[in-house]
Every structure is written in structure tokens, then in C-alpha cells.
Protein backbone atom coordinates (compact mmCIF):
# COMPACT_ATOMS: atom_id res chain seq x y z
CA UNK A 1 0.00 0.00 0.00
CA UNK A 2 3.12 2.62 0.44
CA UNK A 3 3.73 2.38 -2.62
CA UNK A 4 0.61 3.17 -3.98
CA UNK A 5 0.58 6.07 -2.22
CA UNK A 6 3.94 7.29 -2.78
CA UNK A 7 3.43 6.74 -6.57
CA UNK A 8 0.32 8.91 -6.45
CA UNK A 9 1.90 11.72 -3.86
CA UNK A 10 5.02 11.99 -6.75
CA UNK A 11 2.02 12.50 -9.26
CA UNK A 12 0.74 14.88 -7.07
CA UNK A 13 3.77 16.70 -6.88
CA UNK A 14 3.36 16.88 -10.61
CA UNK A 15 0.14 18.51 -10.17
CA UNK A 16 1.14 21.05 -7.25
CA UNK A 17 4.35 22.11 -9.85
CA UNK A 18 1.75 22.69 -13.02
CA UNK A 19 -0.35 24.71 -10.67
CA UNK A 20 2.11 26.83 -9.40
CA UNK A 21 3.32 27.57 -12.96
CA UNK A 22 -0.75 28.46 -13.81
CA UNK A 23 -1.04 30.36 -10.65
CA UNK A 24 1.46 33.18 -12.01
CA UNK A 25 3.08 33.53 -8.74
CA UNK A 26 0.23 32.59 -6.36
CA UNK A 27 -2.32 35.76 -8.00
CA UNK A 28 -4.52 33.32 -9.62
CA UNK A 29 -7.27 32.09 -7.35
CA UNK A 30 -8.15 28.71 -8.21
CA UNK A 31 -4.82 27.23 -9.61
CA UNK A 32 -3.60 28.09 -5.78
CA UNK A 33 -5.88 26.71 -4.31
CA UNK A 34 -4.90 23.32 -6.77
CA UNK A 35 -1.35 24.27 -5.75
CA UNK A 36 -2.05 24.45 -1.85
CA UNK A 37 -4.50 21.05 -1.74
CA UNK A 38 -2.06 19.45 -4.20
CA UNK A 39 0.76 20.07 -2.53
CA UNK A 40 -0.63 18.83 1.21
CA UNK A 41 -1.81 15.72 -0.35
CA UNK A 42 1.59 15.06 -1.57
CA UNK A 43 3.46 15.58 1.40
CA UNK A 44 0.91 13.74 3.40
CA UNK A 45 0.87 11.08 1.29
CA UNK A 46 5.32 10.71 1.32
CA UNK A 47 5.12 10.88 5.14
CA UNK A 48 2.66 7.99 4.82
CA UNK A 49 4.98 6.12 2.59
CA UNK A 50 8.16 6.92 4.54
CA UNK A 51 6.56 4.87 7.78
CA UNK A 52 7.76 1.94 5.84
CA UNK A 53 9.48 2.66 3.44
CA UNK A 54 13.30 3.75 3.30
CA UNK A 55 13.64 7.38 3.03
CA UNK A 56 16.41 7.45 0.45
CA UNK A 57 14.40 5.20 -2.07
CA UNK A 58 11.10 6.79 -1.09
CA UNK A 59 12.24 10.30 -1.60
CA UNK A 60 14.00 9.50 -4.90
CA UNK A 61 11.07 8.38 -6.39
CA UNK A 62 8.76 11.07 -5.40
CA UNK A 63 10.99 13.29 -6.64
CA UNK A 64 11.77 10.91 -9.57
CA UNK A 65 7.86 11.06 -10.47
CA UNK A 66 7.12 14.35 -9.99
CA UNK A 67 10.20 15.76 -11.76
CA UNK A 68 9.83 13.79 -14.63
CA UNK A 69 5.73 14.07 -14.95
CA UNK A 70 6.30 17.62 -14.62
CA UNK A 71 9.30 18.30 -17.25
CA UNK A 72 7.32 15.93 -19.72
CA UNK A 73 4.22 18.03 -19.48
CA UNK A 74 6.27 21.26 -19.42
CA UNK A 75 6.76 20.75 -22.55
CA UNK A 76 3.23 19.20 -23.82
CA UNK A 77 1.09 21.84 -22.28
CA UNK A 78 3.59 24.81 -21.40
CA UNK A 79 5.74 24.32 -24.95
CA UNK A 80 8.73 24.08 -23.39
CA UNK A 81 11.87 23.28 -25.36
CA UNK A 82 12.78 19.89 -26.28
CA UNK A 83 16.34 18.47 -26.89
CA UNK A 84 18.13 14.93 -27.04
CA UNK A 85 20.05 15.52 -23.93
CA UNK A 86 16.82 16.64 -22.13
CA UNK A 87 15.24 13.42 -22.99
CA UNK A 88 18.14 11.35 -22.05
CA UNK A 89 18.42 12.81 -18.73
CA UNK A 90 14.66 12.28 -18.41
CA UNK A 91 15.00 9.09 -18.95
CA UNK A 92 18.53 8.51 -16.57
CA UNK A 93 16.31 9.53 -13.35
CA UNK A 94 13.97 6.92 -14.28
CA UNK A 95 17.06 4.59 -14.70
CA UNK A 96 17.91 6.21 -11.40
CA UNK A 97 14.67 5.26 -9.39
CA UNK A 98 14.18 1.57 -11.00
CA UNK A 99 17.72 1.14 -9.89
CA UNK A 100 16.89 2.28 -6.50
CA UNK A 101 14.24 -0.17 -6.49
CA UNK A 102 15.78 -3.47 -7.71
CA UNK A 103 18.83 -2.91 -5.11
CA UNK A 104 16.86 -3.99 -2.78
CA UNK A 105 16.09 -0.32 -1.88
CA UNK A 106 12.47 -0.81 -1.08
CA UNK A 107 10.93 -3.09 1.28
């Protein structure tokens, strides 16, 4: 079950960045609010996850999921540029956090 949760608090944390970004620096009323409920959700739901799971592996892959969700739709939604290095790096955290997690990282 923590890893349900911990997968859905790093999409989350996707959701809390996107809103920030359409809240154009916290003036905007309801992407805010998105950002606030989005973002208390997500750390609620890590601290869940980190009661049994390690906090190195669990961190890395919140962070993992939410940076990654959030630079992919960056650039579907917000046009951001695109490059062959970005998308390699992109896709070295995700070698990063599957690595983490077939180490024996997670319990």
C-alpha cells in the first residue's frame, strides 16, 4: 500500500508544480488553491509512505515522479523546449529510481 501512495503523492507533486506555474506567482485564485490542496496531499501522502518505506528510495522516487511528470508536461502543455540531452536525462532519473528499487532499496 506505500507504494501506492507514494506513486500517487510523486504524481501529485506533478500537479502542485503545473499549478504553481498556472497560478502566475500565487495571483490566480483557483490554480492556488490546486497548488495548496495538491501540494498537502503530496506531502501527506510521502510521510505515509516513509513509515515503511526507506527514506532514500522513497524520496528519490517522489521526486523521480514528480520531476519527470512535470518536465514531460512542461513541454506538452507549457511548450517548453525539447532536446536529445533533455530526454536522455529524463530518462537517466527513471534509470535512477528503477535502480533504487531493484537494489533492494524498497521493502
Amino acid at each position: 500500500m506505500a507504494w501506492i501512495v507514494l506513486v500517487l503523492s510523486g504524481l501529485l507533486e506533478t500537479g502542485w508544480a503545473l499549478s504553481l506555474k498556472a497560478s502566475d506567482g500565487l495571483s490566480r485564485l483557483w490554480p492556488t488553491v490546486g497548488f495548496v490542496v495538491m501540494l498537502a496531499a503530496s506531502m501527506a501522502g510521502l510521510s505515509y509512505a516513509l513509515k515503511t518505506l526507506p527514506v532514500g528510495t522513497a524520496y528519490a522516487v517522489w521526486v523521480g515522479i514528480g520531476a519527470v511528470g512535470t518536465a514531460v508536461l512542461g513541454i506538452a502543455w507549457f511548450g517548453e523546449p525539447v532536446s536529445v540531452l533533455k530526454i536522455v536525462s529524463l530518462v537517466l532519473i527513471v534509470a535512477g529510481v528503477v535502480g533504487l528499487n531493484i537494489s533492494g532499496g524498497g521493502h
